[in-house]
Protein backbone atom coordinates (compact mmCIF):
# COMPACT_ATOMS: atom_id res chain seq x y z
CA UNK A 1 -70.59 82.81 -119.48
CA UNK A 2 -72.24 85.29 -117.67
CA UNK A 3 -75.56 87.14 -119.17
CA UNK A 4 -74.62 90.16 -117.85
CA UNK A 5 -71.78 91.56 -120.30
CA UNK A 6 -70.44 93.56 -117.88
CA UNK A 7 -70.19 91.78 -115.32
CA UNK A 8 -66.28 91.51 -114.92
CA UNK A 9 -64.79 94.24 -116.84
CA UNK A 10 -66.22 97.73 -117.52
CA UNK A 11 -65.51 101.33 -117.60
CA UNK A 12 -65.71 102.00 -114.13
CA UNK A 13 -63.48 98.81 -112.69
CA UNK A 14 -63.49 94.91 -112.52
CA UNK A 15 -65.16 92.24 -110.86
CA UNK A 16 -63.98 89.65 -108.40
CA UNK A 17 -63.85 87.26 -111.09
CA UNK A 18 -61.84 89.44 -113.31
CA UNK A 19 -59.51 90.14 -110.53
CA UNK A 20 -59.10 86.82 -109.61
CA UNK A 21 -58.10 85.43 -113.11
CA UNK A 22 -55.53 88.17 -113.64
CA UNK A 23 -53.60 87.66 -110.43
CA UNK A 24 -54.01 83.94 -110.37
CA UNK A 25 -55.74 83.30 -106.84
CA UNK A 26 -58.83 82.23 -106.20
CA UNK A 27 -62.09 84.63 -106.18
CA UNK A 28 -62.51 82.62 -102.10
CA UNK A 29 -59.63 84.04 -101.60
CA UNK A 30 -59.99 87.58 -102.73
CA UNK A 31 -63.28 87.05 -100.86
CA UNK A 32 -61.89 86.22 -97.62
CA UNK A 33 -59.56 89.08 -97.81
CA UNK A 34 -61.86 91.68 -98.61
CA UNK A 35 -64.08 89.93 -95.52
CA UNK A 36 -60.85 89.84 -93.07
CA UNK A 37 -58.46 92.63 -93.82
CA UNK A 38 -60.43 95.02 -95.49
CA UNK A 39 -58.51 94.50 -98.67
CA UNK A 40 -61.16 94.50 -100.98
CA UNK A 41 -62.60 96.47 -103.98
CA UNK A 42 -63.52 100.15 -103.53
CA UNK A 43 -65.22 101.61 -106.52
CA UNK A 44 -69.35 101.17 -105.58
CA UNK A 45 -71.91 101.57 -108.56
CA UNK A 46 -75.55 102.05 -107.44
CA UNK A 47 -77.58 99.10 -106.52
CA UNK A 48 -74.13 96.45 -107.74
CA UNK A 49 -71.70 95.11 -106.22
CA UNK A 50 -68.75 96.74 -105.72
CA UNK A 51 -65.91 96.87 -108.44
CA UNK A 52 -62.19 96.77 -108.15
CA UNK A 53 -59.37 99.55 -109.26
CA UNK A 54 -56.35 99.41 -110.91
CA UNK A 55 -55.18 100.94 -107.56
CA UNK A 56 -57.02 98.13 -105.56
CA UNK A 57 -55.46 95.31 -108.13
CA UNK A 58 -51.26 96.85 -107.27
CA UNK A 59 -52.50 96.71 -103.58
CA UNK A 60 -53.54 92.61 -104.15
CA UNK A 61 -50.63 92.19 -106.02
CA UNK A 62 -48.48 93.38 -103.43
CA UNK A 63 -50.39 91.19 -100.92
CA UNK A 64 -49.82 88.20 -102.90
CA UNK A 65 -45.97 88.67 -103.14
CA UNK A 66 -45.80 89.16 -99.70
CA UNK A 67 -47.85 86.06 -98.65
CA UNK A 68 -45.85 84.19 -101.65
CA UNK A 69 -42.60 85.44 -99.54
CA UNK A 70 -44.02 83.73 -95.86
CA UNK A 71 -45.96 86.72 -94.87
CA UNK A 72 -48.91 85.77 -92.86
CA UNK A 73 -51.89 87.87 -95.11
CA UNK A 74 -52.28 89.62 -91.80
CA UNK A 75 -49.51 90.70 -91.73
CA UNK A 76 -49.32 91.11 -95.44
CA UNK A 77 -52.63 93.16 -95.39
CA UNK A 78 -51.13 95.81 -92.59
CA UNK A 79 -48.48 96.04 -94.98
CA UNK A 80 -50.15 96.83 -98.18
CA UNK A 81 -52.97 99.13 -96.24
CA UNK A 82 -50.18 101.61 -95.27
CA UNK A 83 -50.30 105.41 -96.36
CA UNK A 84 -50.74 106.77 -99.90
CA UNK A 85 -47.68 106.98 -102.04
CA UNK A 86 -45.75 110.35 -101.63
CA UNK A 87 -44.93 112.15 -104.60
CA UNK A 88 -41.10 112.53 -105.12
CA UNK A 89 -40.25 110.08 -102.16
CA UNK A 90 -37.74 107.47 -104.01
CA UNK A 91 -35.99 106.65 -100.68
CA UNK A 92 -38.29 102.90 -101.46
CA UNK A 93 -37.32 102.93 -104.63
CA UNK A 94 -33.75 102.83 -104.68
CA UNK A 95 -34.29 100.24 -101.90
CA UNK A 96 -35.99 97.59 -104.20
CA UNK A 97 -33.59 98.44 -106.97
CA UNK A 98 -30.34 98.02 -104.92
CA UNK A 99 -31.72 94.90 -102.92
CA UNK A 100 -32.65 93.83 -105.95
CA UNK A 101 -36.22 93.33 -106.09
CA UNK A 102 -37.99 93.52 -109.59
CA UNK A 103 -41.44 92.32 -108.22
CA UNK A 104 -41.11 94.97 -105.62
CA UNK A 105 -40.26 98.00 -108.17
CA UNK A 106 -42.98 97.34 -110.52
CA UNK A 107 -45.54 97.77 -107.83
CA UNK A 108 -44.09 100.43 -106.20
CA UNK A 109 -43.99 102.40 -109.73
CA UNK A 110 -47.52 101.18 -110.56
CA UNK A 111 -48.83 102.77 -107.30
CA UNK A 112 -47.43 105.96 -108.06
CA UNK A 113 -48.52 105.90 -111.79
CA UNK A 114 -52.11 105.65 -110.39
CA UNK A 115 -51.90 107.74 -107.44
CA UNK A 116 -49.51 110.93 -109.53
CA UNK A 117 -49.94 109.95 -113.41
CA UNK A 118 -46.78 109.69 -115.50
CA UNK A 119 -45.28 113.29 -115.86
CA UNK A 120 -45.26 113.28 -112.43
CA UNK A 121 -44.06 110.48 -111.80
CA UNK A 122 -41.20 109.92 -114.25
CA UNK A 123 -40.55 113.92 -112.64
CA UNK A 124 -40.64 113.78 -109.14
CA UNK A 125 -39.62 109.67 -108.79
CA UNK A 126 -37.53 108.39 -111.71
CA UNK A 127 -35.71 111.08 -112.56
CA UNK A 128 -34.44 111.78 -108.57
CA UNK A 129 -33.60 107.64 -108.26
CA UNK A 130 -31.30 107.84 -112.13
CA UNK A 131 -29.67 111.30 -110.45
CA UNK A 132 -28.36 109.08 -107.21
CA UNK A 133 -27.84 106.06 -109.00
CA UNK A 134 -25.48 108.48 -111.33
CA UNK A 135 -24.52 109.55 -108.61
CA UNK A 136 -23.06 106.77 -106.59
CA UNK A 137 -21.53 105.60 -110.12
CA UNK A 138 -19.33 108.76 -110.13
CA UNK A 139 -18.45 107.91 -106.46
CA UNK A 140 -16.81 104.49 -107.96
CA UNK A 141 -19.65 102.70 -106.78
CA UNK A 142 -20.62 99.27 -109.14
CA UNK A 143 -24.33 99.42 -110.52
CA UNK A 144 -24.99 100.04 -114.03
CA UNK A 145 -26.99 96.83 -113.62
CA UNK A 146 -29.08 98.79 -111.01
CA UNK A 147 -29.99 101.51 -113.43
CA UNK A 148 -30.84 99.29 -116.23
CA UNK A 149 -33.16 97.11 -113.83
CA UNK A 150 -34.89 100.80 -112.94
CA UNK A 151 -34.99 101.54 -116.38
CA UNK A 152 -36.68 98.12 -117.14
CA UNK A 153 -38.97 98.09 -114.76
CA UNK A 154 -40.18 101.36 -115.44
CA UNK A 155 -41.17 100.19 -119.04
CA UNK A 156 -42.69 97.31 -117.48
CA UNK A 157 -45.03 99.81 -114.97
CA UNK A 158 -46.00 101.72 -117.80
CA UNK A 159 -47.02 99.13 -119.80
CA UNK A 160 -48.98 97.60 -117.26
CA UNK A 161 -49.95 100.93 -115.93
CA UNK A 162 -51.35 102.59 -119.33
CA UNK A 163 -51.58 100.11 -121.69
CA UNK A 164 -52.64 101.79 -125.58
CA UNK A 165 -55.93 103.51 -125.43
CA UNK A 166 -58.54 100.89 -127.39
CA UNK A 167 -60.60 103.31 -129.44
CA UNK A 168 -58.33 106.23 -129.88
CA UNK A 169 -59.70 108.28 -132.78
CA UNK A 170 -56.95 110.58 -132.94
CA UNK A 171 -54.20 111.07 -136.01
CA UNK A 172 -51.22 109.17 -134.80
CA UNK A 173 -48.00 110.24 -132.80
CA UNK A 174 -44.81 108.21 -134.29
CA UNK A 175 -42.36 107.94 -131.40
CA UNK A 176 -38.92 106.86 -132.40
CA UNK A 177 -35.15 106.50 -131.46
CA UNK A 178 -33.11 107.98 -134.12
CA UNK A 179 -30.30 105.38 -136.00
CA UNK A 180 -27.57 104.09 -133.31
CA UNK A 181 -29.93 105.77 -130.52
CA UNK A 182 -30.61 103.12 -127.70
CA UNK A 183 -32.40 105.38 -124.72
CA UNK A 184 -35.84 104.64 -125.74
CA UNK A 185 -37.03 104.89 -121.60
CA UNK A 186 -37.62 108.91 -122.20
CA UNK A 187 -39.65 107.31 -125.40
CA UNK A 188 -41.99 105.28 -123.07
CA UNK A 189 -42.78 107.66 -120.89
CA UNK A 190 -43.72 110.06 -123.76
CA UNK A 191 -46.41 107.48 -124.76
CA UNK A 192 -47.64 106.43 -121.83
CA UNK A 193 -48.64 110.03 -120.82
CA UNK A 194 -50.07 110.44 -123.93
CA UNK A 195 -52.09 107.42 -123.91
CA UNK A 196 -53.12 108.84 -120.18
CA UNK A 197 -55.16 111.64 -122.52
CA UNK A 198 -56.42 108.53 -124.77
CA UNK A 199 -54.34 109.76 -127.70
CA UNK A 200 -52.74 106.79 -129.65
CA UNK A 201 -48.75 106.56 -130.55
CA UNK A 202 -46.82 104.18 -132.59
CA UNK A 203 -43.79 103.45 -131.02
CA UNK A 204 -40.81 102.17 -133.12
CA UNK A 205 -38.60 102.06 -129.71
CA UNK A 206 -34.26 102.21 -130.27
CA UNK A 207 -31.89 102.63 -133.06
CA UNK A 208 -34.63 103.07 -135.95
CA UNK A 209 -32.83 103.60 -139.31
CA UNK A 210 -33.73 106.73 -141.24
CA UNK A 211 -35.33 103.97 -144.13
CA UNK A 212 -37.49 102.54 -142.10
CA UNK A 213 -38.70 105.64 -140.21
CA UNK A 214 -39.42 107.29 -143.77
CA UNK A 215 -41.94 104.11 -144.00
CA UNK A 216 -43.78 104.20 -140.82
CA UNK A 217 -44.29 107.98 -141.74
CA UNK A 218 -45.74 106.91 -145.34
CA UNK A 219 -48.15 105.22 -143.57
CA UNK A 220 -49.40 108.00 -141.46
CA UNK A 221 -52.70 109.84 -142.37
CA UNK A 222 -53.35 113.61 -142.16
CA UNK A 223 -52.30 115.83 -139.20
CA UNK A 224 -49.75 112.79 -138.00
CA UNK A 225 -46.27 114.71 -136.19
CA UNK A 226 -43.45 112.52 -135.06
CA UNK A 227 -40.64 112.75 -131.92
CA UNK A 228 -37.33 111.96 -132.45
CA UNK A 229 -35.20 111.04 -129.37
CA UNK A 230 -31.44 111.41 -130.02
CA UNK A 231 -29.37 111.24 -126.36
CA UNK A 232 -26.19 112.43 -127.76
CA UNK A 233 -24.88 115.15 -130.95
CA UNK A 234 -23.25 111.76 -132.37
CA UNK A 235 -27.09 110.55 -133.12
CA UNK A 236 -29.04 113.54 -133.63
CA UNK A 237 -28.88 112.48 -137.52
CA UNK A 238 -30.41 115.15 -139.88
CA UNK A 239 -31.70 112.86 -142.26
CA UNK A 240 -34.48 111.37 -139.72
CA UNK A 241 -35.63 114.87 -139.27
CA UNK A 242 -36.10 115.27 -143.06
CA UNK A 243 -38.06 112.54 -142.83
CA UNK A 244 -40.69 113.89 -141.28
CA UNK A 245 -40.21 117.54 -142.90
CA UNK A 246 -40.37 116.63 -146.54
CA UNK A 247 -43.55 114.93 -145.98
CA UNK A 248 -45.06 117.61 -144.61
CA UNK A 249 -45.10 116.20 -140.65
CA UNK A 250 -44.53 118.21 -137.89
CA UNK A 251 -41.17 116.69 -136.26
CA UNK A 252 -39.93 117.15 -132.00
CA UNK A 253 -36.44 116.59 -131.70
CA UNK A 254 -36.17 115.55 -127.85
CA UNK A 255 -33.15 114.87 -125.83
CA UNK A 256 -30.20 116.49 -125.44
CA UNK A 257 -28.40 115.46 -128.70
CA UNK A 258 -30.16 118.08 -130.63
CA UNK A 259 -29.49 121.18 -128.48
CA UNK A 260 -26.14 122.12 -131.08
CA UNK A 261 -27.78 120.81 -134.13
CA UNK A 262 -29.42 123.53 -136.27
CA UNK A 263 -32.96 122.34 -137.16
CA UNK A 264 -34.25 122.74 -140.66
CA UNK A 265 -37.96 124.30 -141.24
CA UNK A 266 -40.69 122.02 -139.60
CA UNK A 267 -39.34 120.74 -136.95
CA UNK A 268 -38.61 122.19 -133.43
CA UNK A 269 -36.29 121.47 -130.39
CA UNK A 270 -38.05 120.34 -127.30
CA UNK A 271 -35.90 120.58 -124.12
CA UNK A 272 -37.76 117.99 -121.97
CA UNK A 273 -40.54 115.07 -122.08
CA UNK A 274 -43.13 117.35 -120.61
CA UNK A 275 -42.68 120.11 -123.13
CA UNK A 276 -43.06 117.20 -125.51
CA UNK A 277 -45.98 116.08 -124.12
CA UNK A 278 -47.51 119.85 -123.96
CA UNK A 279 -46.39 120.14 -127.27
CA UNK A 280 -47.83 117.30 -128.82
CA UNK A 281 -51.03 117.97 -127.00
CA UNK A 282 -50.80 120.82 -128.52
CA UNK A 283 -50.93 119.33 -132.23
CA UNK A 284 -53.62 117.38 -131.95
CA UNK A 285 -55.72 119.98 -130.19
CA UNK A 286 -55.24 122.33 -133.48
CA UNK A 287 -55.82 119.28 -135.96
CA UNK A 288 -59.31 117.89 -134.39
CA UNK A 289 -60.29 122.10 -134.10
């Protein structure tokens, strides 16, 4: 072991080694290329050697797919080293979903995650690819499977992407899929952008029955508030809600299925994820004030 504990992983990026051991090639390697094609790390500290981003790690992983795939890594290097990802641009996107190409997708979603950050990106990208795919569904064309590979590998970027903050001292979110609910994407995204402002969430994911939702809230300290996803009227259940009102806990009810449903005292109708996240940002800035 090293003497020097920070010499792989720190704040500001990770080393060679570290780089190396999480993509599974050889620090030579990653040597070589940095030497050769310029595809190397790009965050400098003072007086130490140079320390890879999570923007430089997508680009190797994209490089290593591509050599995996025949690509000579000079011609895998031109490749990655093209321009910056353009906000809104899902042209790609739909591309690696159609062809299909999971590999492909998660890389191209982790490079705008890094580049735009998540409300932009689940704006501007996902939501414009699920409108086509829709879309071409309407026009009799076959790929539900399509939009639930999207919809996986979006999960899968985020996760990645913006794992749960480590030290979060913050009063937690409870994110949660009402009963019978099964669109826990919108969900995801929710905590991933929190987690972006190092705020912590506990996500109970789909179809979470009222029961066990009351017990997740039990277990919530002081100034805790909870989001309630419900896609259609048929789950926007009442009783969840009232879960998080009788205990005192401030309760979002997000997604469409609430829009009809008369909300009791406590909790409020959010129309979209970012006036969720706003919201809940919102919350917490009042409780730690």
């Amino acid at each position: 072991m090293s003497a020097d504990p920070t010499s792989d992983t720190d704040a500001t990026g990770y080393s060679v080694r570290a780089v190396a051991e999480r993509i599974g090639i050889p620090t030579a390697t990653l040597r070589s290329w940095n030497q050769r094609y310029g595809i190397g790390p790009s965050r400098h500290r003072p007086g130490r050697h140079r320390l890879y981003t999570e923007a430089d790690i997508v680009r190797l992983e994209r490089m290593v797919l591509l050599v995996r795939g025949g690509s000579s890594p000079a011609r895998a290097a031109a490749a990655v080293r093209g321009p910056r990802p353009v906000a809104g641009d899902h042209a790609g996107l739909l591309e690696a979903a159609f062809a299909p190409d999971p590999a492909l997708l998660v890389s191209l979603l982790r490079a705008h995650l890094h580049a735009f950050g998540v409300v932009t990106t689940w704006n501007l990208l996902c939501r414009p690819a699920f409108t086509e795919i829709v879309r071409r569904q309407g026009a009799g064309e076959g790929c539900i499977d399509v939009e639930h590979l999207l919809s996986w590998s979006i999960t899968a970027a985020l996760h990645r992407a913006v794992p749960p903050p480590e030290a979060a001292a913050t009063a937690p979110v409870v994110l949660a899929c009402t009963s019978g609910e099964a669109h826990a994407l919108p969900l995801e995204v929710l905590r991933a952008a929190l987690a972006e402002r190092d705020l912590q969430a506990t996500m109970l994911g789909p179809d979470v029955p009222t029961a066990a939702l009351a017990d997740a809230l039990e277990r919530c300290g002081p100034g805790a508030a909870v989001a309630l996803w419900s896609q259609q009227e048929t789950t926007a259940l009442l009783s969840a809600v009232r879960a998080g009102t009788e205990r005192g806990i401030p309760v979002l009810a997000a997604g469409p299925g609430w829009v009809d449903v008369p909300l009791p005292a406590g909790a409020e109708l959010v129309a979209d994820l970012a006036s969720a996240f706003d919201r809940l940002l919102a919350i917490h800035a009042a409780e730690v004030s």
